[in-house]
N, C-alpha and C. Protein backbone atom coordinates (compact mmCIF):
# COMPACT_ATOMS: atom_id res chain seq x y z
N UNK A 1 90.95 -157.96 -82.64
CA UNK A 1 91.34 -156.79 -83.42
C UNK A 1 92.84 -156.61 -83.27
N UNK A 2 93.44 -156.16 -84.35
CA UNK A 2 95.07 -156.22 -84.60
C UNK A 2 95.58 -154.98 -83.52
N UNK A 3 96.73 -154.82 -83.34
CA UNK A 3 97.14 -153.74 -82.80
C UNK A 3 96.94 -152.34 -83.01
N UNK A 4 97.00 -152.25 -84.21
CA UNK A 4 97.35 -151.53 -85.47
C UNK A 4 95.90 -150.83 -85.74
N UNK A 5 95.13 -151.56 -85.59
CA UNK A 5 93.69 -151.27 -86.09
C UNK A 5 92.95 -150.81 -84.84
N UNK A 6 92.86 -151.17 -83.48
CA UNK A 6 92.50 -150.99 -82.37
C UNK A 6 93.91 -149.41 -82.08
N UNK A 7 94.94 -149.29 -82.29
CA UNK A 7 95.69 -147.66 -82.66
C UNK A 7 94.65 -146.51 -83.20
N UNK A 8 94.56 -147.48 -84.64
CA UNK A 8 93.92 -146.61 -85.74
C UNK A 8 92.38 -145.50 -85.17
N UNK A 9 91.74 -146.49 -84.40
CA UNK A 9 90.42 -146.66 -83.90
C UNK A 9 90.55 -145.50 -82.76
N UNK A 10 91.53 -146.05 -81.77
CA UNK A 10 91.84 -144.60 -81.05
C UNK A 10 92.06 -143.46 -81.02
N UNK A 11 93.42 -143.65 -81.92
CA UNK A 11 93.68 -141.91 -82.56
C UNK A 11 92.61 -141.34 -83.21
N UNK A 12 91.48 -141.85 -83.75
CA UNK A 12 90.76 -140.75 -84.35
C UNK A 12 89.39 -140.32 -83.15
N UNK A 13 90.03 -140.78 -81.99
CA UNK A 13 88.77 -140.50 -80.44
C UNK A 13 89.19 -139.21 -80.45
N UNK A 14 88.69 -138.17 -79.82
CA UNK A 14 88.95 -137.26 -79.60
C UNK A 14 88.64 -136.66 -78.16
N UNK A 15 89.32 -137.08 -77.22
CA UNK A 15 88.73 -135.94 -75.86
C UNK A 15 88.37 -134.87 -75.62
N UNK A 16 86.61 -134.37 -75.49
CA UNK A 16 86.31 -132.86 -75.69
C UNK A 16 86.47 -132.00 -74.65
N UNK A 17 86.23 -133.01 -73.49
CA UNK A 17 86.18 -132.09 -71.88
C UNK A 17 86.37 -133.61 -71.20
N UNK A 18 87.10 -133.31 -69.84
CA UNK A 18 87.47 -134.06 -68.75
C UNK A 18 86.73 -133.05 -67.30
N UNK A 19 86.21 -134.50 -66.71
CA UNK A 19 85.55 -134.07 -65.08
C UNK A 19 86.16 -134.84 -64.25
N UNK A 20 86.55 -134.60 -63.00
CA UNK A 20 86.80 -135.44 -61.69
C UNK A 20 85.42 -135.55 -61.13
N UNK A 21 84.82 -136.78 -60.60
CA UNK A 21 83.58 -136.76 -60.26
C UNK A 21 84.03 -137.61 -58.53
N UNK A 22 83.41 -137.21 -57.51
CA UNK A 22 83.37 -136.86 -56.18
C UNK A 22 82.42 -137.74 -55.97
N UNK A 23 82.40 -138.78 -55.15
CA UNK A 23 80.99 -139.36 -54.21
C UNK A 23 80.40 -138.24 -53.26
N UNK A 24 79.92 -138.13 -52.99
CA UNK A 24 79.72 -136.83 -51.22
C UNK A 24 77.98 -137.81 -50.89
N UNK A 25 77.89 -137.63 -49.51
CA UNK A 25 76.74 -137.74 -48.88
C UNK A 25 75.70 -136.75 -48.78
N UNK A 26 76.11 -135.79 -49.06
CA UNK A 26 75.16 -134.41 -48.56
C UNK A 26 75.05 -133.46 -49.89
N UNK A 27 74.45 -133.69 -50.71
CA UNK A 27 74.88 -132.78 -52.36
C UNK A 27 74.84 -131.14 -51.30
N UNK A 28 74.07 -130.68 -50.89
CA UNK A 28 73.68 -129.30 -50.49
C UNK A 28 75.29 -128.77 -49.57
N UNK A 29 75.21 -129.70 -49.02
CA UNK A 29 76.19 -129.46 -47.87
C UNK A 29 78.02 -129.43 -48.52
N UNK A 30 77.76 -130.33 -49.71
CA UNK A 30 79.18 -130.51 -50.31
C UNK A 30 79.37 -129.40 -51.67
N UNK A 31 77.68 -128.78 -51.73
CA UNK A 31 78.68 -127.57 -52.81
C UNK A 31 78.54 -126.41 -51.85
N UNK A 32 77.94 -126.19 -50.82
CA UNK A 32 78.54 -125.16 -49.66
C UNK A 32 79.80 -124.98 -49.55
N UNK A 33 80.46 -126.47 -49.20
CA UNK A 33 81.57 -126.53 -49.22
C UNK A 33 82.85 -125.97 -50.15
N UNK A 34 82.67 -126.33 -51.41
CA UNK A 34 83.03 -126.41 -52.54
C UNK A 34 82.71 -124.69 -52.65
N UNK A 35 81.70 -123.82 -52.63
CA UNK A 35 81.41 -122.93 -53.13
C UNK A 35 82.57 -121.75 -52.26
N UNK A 36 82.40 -122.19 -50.70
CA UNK A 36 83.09 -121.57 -49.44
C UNK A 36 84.61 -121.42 -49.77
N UNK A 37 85.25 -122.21 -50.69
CA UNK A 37 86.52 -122.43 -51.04
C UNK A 37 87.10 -121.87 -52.42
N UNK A 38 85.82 -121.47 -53.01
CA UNK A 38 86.23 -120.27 -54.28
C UNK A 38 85.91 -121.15 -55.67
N UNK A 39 85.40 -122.42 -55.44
CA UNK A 39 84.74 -122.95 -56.49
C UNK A 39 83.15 -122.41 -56.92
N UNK A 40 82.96 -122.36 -58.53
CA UNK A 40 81.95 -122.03 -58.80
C UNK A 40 80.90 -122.89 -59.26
N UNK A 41 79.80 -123.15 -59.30
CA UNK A 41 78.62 -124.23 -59.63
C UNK A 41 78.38 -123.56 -61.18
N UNK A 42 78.68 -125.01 -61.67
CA UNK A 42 78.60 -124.72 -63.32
C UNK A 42 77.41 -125.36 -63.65
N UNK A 43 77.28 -126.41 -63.23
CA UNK A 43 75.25 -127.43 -63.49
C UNK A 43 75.30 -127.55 -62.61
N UNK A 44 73.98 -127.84 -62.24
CA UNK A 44 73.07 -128.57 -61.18
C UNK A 44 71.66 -129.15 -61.57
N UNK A 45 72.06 -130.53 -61.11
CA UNK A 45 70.66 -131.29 -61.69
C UNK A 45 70.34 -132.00 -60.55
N UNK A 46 69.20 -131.13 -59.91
CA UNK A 46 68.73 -131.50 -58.56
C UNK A 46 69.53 -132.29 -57.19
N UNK A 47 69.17 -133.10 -56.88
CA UNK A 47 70.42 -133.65 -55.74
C UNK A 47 70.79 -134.82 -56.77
N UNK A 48 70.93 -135.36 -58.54
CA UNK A 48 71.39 -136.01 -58.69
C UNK A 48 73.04 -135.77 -59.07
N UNK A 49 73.43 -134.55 -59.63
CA UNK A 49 74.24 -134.36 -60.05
C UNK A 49 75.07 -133.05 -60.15
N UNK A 50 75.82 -132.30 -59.84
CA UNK A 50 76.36 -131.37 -59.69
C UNK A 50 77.94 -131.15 -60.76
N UNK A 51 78.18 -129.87 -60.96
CA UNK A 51 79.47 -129.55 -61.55
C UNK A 51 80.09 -128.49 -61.01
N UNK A 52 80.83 -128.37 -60.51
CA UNK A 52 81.90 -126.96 -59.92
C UNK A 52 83.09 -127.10 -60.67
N UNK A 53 83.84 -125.52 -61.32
CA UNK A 53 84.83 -124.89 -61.66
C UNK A 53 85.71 -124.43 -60.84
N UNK A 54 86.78 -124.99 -61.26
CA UNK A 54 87.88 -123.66 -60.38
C UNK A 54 88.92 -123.75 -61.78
N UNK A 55 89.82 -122.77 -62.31
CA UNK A 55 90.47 -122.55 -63.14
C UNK A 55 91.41 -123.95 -63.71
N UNK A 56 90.93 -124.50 -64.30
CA UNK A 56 91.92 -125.45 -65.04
C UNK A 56 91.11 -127.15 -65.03
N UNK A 57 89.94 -126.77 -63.99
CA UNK A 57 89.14 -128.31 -63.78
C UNK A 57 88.03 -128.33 -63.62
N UNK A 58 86.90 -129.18 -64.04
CA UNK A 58 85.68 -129.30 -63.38
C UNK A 58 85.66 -130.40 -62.34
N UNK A 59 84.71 -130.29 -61.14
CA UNK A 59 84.69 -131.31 -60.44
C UNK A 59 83.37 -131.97 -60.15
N UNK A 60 82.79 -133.17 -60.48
CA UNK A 60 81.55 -133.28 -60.65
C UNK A 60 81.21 -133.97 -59.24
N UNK A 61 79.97 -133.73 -58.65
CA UNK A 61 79.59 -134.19 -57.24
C UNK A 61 78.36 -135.05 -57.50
N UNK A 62 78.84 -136.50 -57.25
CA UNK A 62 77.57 -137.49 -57.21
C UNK A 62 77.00 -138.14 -55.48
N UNK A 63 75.89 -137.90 -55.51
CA UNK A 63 74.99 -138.43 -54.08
C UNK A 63 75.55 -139.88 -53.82
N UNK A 64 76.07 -140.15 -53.52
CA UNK A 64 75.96 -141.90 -52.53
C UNK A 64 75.31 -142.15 -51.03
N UNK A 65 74.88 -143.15 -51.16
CA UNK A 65 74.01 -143.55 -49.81
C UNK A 65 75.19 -143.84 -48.74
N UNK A 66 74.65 -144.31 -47.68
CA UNK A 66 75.47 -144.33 -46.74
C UNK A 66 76.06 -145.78 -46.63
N UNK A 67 74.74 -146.50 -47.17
CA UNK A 67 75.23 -148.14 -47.26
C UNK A 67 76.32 -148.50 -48.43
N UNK A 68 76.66 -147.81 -48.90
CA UNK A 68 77.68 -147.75 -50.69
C UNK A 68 78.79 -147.04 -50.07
N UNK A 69 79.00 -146.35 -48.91
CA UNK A 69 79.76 -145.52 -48.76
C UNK A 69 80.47 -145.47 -47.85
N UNK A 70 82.08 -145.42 -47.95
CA UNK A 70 83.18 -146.29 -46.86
C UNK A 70 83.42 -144.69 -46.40
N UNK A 71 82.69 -143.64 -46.08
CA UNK A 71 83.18 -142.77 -45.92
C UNK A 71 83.70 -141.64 -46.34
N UNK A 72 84.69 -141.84 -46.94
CA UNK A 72 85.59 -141.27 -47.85
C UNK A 72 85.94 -141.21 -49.31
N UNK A 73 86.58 -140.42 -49.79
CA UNK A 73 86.81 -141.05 -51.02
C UNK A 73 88.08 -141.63 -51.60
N UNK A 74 88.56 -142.46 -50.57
CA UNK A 74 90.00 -142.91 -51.25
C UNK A 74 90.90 -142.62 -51.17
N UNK A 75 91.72 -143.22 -52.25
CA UNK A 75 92.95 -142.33 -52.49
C UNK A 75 93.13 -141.05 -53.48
N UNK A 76 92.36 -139.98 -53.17
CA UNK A 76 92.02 -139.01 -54.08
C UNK A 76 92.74 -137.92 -53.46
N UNK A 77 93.44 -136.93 -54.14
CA UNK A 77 93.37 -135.85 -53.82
C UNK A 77 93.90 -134.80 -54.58
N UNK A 78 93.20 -133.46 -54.66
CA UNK A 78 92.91 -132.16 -55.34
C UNK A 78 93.69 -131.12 -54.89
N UNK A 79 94.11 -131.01 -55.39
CA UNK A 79 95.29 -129.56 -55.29
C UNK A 79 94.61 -128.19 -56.23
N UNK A 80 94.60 -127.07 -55.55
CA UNK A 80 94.64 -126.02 -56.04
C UNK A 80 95.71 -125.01 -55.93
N UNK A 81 96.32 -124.02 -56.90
CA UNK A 81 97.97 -123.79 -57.14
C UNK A 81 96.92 -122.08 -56.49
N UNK A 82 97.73 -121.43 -55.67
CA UNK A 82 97.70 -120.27 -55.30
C UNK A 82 98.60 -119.37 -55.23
N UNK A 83 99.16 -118.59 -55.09
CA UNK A 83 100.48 -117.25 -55.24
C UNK A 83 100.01 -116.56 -53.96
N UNK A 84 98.67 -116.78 -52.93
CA UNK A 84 98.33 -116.29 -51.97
C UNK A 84 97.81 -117.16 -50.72
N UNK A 85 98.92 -118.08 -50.45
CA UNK A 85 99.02 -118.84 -49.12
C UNK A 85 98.03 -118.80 -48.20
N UNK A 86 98.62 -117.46 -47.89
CA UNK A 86 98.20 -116.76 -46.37
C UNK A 86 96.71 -116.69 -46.04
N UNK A 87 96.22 -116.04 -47.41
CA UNK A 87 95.49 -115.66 -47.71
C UNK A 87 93.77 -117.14 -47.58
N UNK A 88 94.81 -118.20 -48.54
CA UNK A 88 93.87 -119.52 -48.02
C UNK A 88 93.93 -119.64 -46.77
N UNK A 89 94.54 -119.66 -46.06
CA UNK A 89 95.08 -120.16 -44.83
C UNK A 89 93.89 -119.47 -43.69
N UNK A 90 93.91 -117.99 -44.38
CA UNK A 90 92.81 -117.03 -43.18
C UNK A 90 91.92 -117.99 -43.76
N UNK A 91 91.21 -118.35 -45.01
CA UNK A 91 89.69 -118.29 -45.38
C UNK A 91 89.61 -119.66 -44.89
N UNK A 92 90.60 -120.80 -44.80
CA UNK A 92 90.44 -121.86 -44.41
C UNK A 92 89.79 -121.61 -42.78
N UNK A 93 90.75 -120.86 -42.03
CA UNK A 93 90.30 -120.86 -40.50
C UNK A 93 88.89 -120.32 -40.34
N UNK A 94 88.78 -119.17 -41.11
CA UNK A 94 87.57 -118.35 -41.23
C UNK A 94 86.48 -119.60 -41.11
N UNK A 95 86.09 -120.51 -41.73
CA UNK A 95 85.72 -121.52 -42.40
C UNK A 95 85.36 -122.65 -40.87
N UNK A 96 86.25 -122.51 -40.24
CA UNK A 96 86.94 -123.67 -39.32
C UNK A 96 87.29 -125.22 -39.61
N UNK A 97 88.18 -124.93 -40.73
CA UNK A 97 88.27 -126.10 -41.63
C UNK A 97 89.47 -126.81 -40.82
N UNK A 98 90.28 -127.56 -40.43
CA UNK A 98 91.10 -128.13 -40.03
C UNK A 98 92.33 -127.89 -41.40
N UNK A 99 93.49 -127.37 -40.85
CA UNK A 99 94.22 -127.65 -41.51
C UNK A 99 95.64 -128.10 -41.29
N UNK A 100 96.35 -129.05 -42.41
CA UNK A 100 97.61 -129.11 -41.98
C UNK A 100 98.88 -128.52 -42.78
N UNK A 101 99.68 -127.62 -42.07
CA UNK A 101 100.67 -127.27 -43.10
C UNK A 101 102.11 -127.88 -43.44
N UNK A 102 102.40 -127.96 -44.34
CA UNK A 102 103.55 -128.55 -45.04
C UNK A 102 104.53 -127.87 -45.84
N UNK A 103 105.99 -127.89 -46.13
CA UNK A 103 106.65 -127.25 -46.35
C UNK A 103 107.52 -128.42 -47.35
N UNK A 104 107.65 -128.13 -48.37
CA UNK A 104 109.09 -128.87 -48.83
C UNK A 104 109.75 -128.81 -49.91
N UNK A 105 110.26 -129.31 -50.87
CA UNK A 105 111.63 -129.05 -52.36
C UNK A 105 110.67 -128.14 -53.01
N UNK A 106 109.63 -128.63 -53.56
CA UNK A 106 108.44 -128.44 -54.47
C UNK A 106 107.64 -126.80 -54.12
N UNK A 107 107.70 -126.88 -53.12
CA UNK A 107 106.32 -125.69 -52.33
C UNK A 107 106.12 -125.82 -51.63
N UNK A 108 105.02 -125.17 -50.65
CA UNK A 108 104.60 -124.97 -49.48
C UNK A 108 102.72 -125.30 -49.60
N UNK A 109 102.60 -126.01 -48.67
CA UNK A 109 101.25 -126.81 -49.00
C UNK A 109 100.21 -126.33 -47.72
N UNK A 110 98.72 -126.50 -47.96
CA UNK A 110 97.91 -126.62 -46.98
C UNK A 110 96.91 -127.28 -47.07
N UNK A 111 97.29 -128.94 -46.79
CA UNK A 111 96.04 -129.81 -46.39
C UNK A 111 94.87 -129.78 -45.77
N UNK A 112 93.83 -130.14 -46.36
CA UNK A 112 92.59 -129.87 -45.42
C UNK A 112 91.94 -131.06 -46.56
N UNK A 113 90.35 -131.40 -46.03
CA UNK A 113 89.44 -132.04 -46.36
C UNK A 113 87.76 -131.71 -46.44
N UNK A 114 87.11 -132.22 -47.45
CA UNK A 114 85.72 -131.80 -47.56
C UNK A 114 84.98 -132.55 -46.66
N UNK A 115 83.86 -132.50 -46.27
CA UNK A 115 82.85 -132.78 -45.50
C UNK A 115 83.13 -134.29 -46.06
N UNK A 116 83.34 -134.95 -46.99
CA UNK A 116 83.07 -136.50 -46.92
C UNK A 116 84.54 -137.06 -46.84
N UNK A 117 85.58 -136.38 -46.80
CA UNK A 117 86.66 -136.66 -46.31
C UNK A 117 87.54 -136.73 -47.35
N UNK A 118 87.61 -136.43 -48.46
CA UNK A 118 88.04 -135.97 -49.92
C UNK A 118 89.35 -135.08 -49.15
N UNK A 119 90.57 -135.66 -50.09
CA UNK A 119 91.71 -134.72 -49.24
C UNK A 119 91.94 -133.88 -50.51
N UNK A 120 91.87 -132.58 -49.74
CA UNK A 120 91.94 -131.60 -50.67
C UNK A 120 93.29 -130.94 -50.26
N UNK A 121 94.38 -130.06 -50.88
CA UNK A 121 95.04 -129.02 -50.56
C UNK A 121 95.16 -127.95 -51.76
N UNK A 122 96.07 -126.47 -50.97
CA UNK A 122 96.18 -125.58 -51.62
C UNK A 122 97.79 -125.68 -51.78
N UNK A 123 98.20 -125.01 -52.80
CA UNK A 123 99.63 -125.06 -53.24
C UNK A 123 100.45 -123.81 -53.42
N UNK A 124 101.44 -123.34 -53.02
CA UNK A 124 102.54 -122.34 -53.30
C UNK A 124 103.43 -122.91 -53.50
N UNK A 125 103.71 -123.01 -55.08
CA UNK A 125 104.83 -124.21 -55.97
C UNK A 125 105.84 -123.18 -55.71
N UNK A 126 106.96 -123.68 -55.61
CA UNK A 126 108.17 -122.94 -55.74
C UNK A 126 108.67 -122.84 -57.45
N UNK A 127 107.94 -123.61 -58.12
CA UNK A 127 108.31 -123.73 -59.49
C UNK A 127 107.94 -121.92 -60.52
């Protein structure tokens, strides 16, 4: 197929909705997680499949076995933009989530991770 025509073919695709989809080991245990952190459960289809909201993303949670599963998920990681730092920072400890803080040009950051090791942080952009 020509360039031109394989263009043509594309531009008329249309993207309706975008998901980030998550391996996790524990579906129950990983929208606890997820829920504990101010995300909301949008589907749920038994322990095969899950969807959580937080303002601007869905994040979809799929079961993997343990034999499929290096642990973690990679090189992934999720940022959520906040105007109330501090505020994550209590609910993180509240939580007893491990966290690490960071400071730099951009904003002020707070690293932490989900139960399958998904690096998550929160953000105070200086922008």
């Amino acid at each position: 197929m020509s360039f031109i025509k394989q263009y043509i073919k594309t531009a008329i695709m249309i993207i309706k909705d975008t998901n980030l989809t998550i391996n996790v080991k524990h579906m129950d245990a990983a929208i606890s997680f997820y829920e504990s952190i101010g995300l909301t459960v949008k589907n749920r289809w038994g322990n095969y499949y899950a969807q959580l909201t937080a303002p601007g993303i869905v994040i979809g949670l799929h079961p993997t076995d343990e034999a499929n599963s290096k642990g973690n998920s990679g090189n992934l990681s999720i940022g959520f933009t906040t105007d109330d730092l501090e505020g994550a920072n209590k609910l993180l400890q509240q939580l007893h989530i491990p966290v690490t803080n960071r400071k730099e040009e951009g904003g002020e950051f707070l690293h932490f991770a989900d139960p399958d090791g998904t690096a998550l942080y929160f953000i105070k952009p200086k922008w």
